[in-house]
C-alpha atoms as a PDB file:
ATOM      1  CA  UNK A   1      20.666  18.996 -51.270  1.00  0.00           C
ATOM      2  CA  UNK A   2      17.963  16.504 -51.913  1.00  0.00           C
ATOM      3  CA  UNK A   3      14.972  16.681 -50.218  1.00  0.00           C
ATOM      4  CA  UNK A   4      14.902  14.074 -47.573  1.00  0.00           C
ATOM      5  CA  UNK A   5      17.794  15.506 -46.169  1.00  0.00           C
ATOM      6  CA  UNK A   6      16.667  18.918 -45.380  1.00  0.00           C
ATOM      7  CA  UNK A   7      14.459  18.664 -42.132  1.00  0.00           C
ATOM      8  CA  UNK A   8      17.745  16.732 -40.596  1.00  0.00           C
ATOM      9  CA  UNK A   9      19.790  19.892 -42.122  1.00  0.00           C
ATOM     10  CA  UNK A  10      17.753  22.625 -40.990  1.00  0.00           C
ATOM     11  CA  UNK A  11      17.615  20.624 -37.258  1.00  0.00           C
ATOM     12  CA  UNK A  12      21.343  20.552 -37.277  1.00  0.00           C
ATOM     13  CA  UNK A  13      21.480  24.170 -37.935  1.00  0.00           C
ATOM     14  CA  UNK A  14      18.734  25.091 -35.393  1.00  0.00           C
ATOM     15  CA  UNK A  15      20.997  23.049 -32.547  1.00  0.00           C
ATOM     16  CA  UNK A  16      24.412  24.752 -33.860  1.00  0.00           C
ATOM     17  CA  UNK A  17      22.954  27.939 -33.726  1.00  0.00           C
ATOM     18  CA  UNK A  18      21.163  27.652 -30.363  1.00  0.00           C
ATOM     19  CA  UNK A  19      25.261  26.407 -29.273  1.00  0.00           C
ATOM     20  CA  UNK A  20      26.310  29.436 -30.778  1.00  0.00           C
ATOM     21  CA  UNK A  21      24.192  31.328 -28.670  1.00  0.00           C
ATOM     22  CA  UNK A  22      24.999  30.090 -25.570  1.00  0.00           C
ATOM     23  CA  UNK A  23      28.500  30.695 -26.513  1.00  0.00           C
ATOM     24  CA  UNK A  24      27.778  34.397 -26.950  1.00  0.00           C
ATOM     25  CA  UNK A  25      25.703  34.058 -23.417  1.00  0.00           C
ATOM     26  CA  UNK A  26      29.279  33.615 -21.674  1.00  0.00           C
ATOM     27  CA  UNK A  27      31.180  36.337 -23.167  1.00  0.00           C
ATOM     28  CA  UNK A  28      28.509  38.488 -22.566  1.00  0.00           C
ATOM     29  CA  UNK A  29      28.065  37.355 -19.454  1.00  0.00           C
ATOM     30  CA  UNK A  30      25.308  38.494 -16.365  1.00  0.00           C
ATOM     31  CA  UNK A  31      23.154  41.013 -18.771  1.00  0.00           C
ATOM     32  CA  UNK A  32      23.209  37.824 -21.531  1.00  0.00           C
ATOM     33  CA  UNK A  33      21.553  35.365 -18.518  1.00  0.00           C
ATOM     34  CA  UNK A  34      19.543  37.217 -17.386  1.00  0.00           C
ATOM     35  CA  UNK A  35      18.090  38.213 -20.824  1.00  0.00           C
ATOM     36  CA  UNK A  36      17.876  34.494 -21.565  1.00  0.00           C
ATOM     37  CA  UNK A  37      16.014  33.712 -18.286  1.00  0.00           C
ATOM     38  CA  UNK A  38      18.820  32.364 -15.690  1.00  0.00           C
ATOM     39  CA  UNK A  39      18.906  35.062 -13.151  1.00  0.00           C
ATOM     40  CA  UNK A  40      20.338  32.630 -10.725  1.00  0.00           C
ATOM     41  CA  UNK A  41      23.527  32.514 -13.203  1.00  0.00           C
ATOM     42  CA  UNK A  42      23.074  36.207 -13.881  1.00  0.00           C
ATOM     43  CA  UNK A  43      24.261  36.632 -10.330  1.00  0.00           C
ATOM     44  CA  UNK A  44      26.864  33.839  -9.852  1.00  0.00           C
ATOM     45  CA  UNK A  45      28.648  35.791 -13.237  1.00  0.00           C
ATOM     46  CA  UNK A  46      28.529  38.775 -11.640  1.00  0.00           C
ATOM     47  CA  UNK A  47      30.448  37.640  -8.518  1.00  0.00           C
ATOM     48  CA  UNK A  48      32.925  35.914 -10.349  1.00  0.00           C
ATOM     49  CA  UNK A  49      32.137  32.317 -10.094  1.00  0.00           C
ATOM     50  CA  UNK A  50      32.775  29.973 -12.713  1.00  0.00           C
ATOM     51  CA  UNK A  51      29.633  28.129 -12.724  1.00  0.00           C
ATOM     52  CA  UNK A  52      27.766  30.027 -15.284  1.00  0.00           C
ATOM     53  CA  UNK A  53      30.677  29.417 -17.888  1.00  0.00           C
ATOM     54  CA  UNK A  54      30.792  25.683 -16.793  1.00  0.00           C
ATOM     55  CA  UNK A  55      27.163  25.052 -17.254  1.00  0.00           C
ATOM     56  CA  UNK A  56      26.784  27.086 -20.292  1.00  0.00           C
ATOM     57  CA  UNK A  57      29.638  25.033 -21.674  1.00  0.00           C
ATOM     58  CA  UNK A  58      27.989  21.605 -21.172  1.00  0.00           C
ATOM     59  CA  UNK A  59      25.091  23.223 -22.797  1.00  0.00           C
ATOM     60  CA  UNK A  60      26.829  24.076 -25.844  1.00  0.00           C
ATOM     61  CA  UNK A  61      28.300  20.646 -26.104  1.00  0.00           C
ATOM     62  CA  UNK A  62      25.212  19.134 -25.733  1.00  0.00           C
ATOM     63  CA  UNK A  63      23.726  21.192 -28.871  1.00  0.00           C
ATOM     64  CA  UNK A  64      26.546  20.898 -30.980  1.00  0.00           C
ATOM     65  CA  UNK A  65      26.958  17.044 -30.360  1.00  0.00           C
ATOM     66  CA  UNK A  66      22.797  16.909 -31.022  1.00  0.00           C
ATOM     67  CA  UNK A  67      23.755  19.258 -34.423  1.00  0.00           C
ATOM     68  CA  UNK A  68      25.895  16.388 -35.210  1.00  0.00           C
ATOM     69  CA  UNK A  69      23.715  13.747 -34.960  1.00  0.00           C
ATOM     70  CA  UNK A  70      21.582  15.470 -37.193  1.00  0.00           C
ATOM     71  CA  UNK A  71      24.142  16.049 -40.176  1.00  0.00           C
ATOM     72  CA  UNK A  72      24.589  11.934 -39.522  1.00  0.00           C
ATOM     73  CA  UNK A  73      21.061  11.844 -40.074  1.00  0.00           C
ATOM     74  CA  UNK A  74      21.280  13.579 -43.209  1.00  0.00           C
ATOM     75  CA  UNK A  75      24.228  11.655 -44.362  1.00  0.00           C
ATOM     76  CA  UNK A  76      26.543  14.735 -44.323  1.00  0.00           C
ATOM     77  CA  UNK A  77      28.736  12.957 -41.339  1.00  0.00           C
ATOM     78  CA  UNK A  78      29.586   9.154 -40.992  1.00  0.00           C
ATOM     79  CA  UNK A  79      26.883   7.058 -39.043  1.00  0.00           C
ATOM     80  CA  UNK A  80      27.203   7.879 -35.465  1.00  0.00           C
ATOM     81  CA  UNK A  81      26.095   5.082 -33.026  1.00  0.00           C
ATOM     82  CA  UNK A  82      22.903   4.758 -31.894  1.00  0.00           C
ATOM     83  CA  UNK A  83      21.592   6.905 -34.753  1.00  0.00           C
ATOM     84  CA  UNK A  84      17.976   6.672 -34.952  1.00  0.00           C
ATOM     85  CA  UNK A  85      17.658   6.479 -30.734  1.00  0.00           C
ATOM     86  CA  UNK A  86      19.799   9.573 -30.490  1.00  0.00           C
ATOM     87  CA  UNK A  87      17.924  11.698 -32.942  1.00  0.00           C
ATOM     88  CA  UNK A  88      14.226  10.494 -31.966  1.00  0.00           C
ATOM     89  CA  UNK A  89      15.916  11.733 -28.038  1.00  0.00           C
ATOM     90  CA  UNK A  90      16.395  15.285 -29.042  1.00  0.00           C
ATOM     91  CA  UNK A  91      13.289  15.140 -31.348  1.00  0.00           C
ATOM     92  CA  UNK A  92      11.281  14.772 -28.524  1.00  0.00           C
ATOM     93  CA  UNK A  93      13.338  17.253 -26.342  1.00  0.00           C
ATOM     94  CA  UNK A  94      13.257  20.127 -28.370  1.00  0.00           C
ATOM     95  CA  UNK A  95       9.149  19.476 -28.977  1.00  0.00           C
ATOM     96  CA  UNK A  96       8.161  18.741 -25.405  1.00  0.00           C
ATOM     97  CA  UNK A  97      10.061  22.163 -24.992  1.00  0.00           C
ATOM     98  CA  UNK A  98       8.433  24.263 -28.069  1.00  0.00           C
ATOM     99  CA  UNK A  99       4.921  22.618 -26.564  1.00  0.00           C
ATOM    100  CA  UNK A 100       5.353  24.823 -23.985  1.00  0.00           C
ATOM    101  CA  UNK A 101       4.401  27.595 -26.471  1.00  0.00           C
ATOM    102  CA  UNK A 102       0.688  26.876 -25.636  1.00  0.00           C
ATOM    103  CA  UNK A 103       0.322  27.828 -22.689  1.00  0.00           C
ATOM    104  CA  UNK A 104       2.983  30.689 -23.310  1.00  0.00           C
ATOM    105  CA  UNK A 105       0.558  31.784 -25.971  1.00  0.00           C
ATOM    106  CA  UNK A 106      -2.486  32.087 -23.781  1.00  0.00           C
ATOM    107  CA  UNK A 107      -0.171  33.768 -21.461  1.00  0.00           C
ATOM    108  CA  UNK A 108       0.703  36.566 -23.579  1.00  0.00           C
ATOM    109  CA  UNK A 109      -3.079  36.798 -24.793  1.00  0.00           C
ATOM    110  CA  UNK A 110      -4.191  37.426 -21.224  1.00  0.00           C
ATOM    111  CA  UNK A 111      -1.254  40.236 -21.016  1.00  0.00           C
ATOM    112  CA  UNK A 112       0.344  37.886 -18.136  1.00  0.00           C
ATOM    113  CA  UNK A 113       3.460  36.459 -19.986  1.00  0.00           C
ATOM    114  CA  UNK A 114       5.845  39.051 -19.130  1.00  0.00           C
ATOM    115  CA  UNK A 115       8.523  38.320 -21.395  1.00  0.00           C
ATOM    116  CA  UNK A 116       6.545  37.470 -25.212  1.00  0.00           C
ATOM    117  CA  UNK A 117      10.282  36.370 -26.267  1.00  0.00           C
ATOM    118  CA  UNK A 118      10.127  32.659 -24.234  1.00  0.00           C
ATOM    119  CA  UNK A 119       7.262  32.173 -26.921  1.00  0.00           C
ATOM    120  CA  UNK A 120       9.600  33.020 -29.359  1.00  0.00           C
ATOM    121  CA  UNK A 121      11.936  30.604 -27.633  1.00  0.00           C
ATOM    122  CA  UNK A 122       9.821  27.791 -27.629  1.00  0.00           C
ATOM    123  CA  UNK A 123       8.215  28.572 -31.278  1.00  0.00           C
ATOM    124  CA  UNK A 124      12.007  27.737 -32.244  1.00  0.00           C
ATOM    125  CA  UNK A 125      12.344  24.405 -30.133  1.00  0.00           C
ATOM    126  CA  UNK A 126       8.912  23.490 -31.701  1.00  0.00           C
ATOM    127  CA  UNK A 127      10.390  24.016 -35.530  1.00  0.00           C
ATOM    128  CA  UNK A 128      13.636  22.542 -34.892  1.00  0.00           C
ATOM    129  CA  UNK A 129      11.889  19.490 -33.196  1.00  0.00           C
ATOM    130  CA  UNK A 130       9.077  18.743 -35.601  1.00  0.00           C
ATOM    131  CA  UNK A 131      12.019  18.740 -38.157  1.00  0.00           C
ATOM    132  CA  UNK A 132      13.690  16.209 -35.938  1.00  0.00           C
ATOM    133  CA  UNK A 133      10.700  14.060 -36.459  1.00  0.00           C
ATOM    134  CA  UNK A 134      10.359  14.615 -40.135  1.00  0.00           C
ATOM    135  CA  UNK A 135      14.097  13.777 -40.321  1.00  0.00           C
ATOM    136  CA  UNK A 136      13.702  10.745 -38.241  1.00  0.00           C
ATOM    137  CA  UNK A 137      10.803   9.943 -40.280  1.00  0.00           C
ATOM    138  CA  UNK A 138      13.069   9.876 -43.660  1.00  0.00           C
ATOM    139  CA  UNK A 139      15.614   7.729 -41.770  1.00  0.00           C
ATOM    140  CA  UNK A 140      13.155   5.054 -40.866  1.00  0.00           C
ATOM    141  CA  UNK A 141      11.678   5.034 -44.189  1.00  0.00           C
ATOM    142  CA  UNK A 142      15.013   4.198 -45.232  1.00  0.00           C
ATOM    143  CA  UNK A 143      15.046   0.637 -43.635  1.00  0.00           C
ATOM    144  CA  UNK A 144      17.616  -1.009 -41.838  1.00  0.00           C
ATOM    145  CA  UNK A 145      19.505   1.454 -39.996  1.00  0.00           C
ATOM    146  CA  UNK A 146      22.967   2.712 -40.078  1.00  0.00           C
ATOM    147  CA  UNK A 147      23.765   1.911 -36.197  1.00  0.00           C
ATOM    148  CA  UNK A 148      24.950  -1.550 -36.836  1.00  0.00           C
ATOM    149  CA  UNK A 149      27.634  -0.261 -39.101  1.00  0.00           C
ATOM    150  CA  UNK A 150      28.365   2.796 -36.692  1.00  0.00           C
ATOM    151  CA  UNK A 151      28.877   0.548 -33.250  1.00  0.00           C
END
């Protein structure tokens, strides 16, 4: 794999994995949210509704499509439209998420983050996100874009 390619690889693994995840969230079901921080779906699971499985379902589509735009990124997948708009997007997601790790940090110095894994959680988002931007940073050094072809 050449080397311009691999921040847009290693993105599109992050966001499959993370959709993997969420897919092993459902089938384990209220102990799985409630580890991962929804309580309020913790409950709903555990009386049967269908909401958890709905909303963790539009959450893994969301990842995988955003794992896809990567591998477009990276040239592994045709052009997808709206290329370069679709992968600065998540870029920007997952990093406004993982910058969330600050103050999660000087939470668990003080002893008053509770949980030290949602630092882990956003140390993740930060990675996968700054490799976003390096990715998107390949593609625009690349010139004209491939979104003209892909629309």
């Amino acid at each position: 794999m050449k080397a311009p390619r691999f921040p847009l690889v290693a993105g599109a693994i992050g966001s499959f994995f993370i959709a993997a995840l969420h897919l092993v969230i459902i089938f384990v079901g209220s102990p799985g949210y409630r580890y991962f921080g929804a309580p309020d779906l913790a409950v709903l699971a555990e009386r049967g509704s269908l909401t958890p499985v709905l909303v963790t379902s539009g959450i893994v589509l969301v990842f995988t499509v955003w794992g896809f735009f990567a591998l477009s990124g990276a040239g592994l997948v045709r052009p997808l439209p709206y290329l370069r708009t679709a992968v600065s997007l998540i870029a920007a997601a997952y990093t406004l998420r993982g910058l969330l790790l600050i103050p999660e940090l000087l939470r668990l110095l003080s002893a008053t983050l509770l949980a030290p894994r949602v630092a882990v959680f956003s140390a993740v988002s930060l990675c996968i996100g700054l490799a976003h931007f390096a990715g998107l940073f390949t593609l625009v050094r690349q010139g004209p874009s491939h979104e003209s072809r892909a629309a």
